[in-house]
Protein backbone atom coordinates (compact mmCIF):
# COMPACT_ATOMS: atom_id res chain seq x y z
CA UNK A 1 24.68 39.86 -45.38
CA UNK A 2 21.56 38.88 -47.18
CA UNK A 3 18.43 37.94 -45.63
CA UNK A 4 17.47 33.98 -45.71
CA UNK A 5 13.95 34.13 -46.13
CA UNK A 6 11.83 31.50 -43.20
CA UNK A 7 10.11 28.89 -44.70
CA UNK A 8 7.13 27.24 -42.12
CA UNK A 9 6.03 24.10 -43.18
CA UNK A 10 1.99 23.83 -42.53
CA UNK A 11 0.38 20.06 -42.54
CA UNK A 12 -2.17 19.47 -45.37
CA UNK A 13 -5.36 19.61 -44.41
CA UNK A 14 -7.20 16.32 -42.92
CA UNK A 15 -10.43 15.64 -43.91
CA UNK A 16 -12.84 15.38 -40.71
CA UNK A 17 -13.81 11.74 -41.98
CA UNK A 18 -10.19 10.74 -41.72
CA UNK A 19 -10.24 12.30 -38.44
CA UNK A 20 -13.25 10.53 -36.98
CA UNK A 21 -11.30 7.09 -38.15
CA UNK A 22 -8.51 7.81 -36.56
CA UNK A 23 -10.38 8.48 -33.11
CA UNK A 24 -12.53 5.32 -33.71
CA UNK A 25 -8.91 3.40 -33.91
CA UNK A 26 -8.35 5.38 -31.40
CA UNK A 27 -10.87 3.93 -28.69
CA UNK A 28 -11.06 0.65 -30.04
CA UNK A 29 -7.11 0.42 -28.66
CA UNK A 30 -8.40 1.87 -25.61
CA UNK A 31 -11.04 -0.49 -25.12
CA UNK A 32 -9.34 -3.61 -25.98
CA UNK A 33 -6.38 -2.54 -23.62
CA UNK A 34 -9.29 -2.10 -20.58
CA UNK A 35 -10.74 -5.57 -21.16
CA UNK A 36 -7.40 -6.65 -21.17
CA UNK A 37 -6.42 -5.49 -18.03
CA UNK A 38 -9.51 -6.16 -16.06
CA UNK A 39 -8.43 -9.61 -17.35
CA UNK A 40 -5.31 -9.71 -15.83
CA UNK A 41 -6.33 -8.04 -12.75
CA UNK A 42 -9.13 -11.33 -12.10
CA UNK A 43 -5.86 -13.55 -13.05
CA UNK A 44 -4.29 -11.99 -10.01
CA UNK A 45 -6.97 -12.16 -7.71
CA UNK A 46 -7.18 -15.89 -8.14
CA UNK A 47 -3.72 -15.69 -7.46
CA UNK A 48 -3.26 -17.11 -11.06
CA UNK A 49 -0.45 -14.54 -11.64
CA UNK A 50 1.63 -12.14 -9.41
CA UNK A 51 1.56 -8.87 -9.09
CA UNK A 52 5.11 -8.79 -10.95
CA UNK A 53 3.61 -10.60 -13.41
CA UNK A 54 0.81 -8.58 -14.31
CA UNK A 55 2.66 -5.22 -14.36
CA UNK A 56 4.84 -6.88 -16.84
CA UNK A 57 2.13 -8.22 -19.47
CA UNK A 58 0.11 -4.94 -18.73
CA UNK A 59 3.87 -3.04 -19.94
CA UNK A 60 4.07 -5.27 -23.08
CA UNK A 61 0.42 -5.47 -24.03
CA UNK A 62 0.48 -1.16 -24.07
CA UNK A 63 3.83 -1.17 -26.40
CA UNK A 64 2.08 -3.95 -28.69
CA UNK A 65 -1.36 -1.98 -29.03
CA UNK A 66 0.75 1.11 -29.41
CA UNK A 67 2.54 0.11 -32.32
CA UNK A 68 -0.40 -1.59 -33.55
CA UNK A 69 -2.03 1.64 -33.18
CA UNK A 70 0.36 3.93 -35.01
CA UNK A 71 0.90 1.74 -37.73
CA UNK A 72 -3.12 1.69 -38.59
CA UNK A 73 -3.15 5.35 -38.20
CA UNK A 74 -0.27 6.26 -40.27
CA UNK A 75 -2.49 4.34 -43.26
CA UNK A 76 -5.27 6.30 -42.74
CA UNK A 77 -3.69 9.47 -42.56
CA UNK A 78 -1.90 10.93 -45.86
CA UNK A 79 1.73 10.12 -46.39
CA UNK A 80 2.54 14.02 -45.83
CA UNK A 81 2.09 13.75 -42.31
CA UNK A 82 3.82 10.47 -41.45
CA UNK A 83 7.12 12.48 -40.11
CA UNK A 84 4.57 13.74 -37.53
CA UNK A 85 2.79 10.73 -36.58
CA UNK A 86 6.24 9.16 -35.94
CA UNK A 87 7.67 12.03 -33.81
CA UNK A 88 4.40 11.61 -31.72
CA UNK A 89 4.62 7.99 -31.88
CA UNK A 90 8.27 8.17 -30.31
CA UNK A 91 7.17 10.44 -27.58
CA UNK A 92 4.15 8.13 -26.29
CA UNK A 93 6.19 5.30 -26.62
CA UNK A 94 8.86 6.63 -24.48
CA UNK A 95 6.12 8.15 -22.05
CA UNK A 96 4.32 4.24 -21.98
CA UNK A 97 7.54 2.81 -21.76
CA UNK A 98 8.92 4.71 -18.64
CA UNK A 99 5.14 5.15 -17.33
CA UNK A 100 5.92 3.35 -13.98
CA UNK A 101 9.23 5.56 -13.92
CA UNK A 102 7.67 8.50 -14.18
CA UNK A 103 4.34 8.04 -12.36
CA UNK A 104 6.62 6.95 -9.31
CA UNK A 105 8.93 9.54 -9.03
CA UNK A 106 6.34 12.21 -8.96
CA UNK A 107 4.84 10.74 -6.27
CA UNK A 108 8.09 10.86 -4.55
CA UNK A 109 7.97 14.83 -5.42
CA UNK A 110 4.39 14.78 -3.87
CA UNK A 111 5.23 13.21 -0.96
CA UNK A 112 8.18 15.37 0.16
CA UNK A 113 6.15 18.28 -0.44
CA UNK A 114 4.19 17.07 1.98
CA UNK A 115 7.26 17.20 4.43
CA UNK A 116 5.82 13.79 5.52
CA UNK A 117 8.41 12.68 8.75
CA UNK A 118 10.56 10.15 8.56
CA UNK A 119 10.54 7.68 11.74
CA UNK A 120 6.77 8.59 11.96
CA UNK A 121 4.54 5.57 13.57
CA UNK A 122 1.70 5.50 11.20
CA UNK A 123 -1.02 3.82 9.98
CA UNK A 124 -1.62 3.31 6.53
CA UNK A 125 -4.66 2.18 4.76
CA UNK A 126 -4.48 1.59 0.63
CA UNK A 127 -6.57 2.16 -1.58
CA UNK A 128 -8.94 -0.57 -2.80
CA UNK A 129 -6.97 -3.06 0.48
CA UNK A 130 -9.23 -3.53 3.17
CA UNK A 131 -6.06 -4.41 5.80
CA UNK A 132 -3.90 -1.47 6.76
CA UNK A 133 -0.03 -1.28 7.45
CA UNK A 134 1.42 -0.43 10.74
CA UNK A 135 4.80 0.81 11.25
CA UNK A 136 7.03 3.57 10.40
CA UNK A 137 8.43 5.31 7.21
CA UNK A 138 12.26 5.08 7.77
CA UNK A 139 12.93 5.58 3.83
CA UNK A 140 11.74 7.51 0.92
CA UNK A 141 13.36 6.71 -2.45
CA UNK A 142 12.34 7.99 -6.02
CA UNK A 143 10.86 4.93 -6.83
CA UNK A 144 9.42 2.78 -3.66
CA UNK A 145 8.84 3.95 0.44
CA UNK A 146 10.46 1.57 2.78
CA UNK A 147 7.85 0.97 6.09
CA UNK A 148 9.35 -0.95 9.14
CA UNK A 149 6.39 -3.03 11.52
CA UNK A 150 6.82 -2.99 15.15
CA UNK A 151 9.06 -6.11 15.00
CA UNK A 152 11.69 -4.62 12.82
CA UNK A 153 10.30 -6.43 9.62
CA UNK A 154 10.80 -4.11 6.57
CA UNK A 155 8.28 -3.60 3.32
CA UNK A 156 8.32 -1.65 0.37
CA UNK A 157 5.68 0.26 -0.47
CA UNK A 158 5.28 2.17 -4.06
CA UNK A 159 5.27 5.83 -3.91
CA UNK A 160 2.21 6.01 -6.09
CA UNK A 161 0.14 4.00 -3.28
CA UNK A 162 1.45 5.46 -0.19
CA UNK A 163 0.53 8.93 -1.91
CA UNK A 164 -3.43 8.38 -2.31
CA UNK A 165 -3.12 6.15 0.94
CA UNK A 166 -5.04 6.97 4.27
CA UNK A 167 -2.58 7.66 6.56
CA UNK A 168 -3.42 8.71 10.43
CA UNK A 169 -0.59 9.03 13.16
CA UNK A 170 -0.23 5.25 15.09
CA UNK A 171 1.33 4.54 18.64
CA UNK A 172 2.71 1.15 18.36
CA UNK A 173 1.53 -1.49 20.40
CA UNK A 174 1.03 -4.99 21.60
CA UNK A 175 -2.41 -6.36 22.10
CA UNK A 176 -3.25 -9.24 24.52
CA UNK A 177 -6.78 -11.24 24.60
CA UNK A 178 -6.72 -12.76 28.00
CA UNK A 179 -9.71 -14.86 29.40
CA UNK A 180 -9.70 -16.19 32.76
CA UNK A 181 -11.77 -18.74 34.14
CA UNK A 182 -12.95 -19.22 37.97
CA UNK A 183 -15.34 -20.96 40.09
CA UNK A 184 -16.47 -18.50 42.68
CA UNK A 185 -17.10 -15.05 42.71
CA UNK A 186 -14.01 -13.01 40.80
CA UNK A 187 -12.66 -9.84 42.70
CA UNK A 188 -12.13 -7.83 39.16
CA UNK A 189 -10.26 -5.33 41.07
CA UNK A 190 -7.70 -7.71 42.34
CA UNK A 191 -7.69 -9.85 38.55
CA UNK A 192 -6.88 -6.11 37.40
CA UNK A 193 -4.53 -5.41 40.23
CA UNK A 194 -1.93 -8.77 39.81
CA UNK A 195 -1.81 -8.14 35.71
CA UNK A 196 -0.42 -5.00 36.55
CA UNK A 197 1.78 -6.27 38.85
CA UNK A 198 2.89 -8.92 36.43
CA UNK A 199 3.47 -6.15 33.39
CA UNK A 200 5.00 -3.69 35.67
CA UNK A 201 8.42 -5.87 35.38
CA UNK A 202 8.22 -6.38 31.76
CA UNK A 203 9.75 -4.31 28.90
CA UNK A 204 6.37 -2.57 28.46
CA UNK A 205 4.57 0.29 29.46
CA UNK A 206 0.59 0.03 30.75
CA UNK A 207 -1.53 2.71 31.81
CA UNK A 208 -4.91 2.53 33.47
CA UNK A 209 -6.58 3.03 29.98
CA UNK A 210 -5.24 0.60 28.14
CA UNK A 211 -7.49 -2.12 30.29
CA UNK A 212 -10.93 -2.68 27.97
CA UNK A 213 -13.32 -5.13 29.15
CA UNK A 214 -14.40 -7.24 26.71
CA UNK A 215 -17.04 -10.04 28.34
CA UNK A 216 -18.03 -10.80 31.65
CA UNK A 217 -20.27 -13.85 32.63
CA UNK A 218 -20.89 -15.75 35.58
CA UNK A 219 -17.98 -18.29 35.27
CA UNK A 220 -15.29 -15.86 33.19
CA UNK A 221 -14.41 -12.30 32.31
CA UNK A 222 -12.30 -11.66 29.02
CA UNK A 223 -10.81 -8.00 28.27
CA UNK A 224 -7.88 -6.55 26.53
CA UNK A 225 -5.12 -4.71 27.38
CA UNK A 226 -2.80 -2.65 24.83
CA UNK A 227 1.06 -2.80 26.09
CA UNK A 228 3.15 -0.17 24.41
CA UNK A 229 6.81 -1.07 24.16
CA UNK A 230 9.49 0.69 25.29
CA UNK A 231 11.94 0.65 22.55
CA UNK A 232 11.65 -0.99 19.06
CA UNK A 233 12.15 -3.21 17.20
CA UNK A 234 10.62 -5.52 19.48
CA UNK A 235 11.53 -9.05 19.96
CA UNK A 236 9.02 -11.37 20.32
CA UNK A 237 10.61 -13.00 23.03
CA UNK A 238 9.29 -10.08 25.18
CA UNK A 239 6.16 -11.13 24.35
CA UNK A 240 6.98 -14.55 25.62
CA UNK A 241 8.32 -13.28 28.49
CA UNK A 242 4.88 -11.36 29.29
CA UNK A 243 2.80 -14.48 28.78
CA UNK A 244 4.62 -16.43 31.33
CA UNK A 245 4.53 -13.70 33.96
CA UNK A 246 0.95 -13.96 33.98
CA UNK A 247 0.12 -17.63 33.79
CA UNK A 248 2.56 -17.73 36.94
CA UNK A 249 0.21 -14.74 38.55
CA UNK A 250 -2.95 -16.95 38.10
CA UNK A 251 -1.81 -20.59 39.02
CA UNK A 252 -5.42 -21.87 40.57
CA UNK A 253 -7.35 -20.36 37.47
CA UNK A 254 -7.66 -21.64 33.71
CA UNK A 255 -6.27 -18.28 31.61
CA UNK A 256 -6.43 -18.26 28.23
CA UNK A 257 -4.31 -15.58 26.49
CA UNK A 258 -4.61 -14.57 22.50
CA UNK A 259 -1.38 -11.86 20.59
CA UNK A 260 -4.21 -9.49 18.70
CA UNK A 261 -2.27 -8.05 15.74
């Protein structure tokens, strides 16, 4: 059998002013794609666009300065080399086009590395959101978390987000403002005393600490107290039900009560 002789096939050699052109293309794209999306991201704040909508003109606008990218470079760069720029070309445009895809499902792999539990109460604050998300993780898919609020109401989260999210454990709760107003001197012990009496039959459970005063004046006294439900989902007829059981304990005082989410 006679040897077949290995032929490698070395690129010509670029000059380094063809290289510095190529880089200036280069950032230009990058910087034009930036400005572009800081754009888009002030559309969506004014609620000009969605969030659905951006993601999809932010997808487009990377395959259009892509190609327009490649195609420049390829005429700056000799013809030798233009099986190489395409091969690369493929690759990024396969990476750019399945970016979400990708970035997603690694998160997923992040996340159950992290053995994170499932029916977990948590709370969960996002990056760059100044509200948080209460409730508990009852999915994980390759693609999007599902997160299920005290009342049973579901949301999807992204992976990517609930990865570089604050998250800190989170017993669930119900939170009730109640003011009441009197004439004469209030007894705060007994105030204290028949709200206990009146949550003691409802589908919640109170302890001693989850009383907080909130103001006390000469004519009314305003605290809060955190109910914790038994079971969930709750129904927010429960709720009702809790309401009414203490306007009936108070019926010759003015009470005010406020749901504090």
């Amino acid at each position: 059998m006679s040897n077949i002789p290995y032929q490698i096939i070395i690129p010509p050699n670029i000059k380094f002013e063809t290289i510095i052109l190529v880089i200036i293309v280069i950032l230009i794209a990058i910087i034009i794609r930036y400005l572009l999306i800081k754009f888009l991201r002030t559309l969506e704040g004014r609620n000009i666009i969605t969030i659905g909508t951006r993601a999809l003109i932010t997808r487009i606008l990377d395959i259009i300065i892509l190609i327009f990218t490649v195609i420049v470079t390829v005429q700056i760069i000799t013809a030798e080399l233009t099986q190489y720029i395409i091969v690369l070309a493929v690759g990024i445009f396969m990476f750019i086009l399945f970016y979400y895809e990708i970035r997603e499902f690694t998160a997923f792999v992040a996340i159950q590395l992290e053995r994170r539990a499932l029916k977990t109460w948590v709370e969960i604050y996002p990056p760059n959101l100044s509200n948080s998300i209460k409730g508990r993780i009852i999915e994980i898919q390759p693609f999007s978390s599902t997160i299920e609020d005290i009342y049973g109401n579901k949301m999807h989260i992204a992976n990517s987000i609930l990865l570089h999210s604050l998250i800190r454990e989170y017993t669930p709760n119900v939170q009730l403002k109640i003011t009441i107003t009197y004439k004469e001197n209030p007894n705060i012990d007994e105030f204290f005393k028949i709200i206990k009496d009146a949550l003691s039959r409802s589908y919640f459970r109170i302890d001693e600490q989850s009383f907080t005063l909130k103001t006390f004046n000469k004519d009314s006294i305003t605290f809060i107290i955190k109910m914790i439900p038994q079971q969930v989902p709750l129904r927010k007829m429960d709720i009702y039900k809790i309401i009414r059981e203490i306007l009936k304990a108070f019926p010759e005082n003015s009470i005010t009560i406020e749901l504090i989410d």
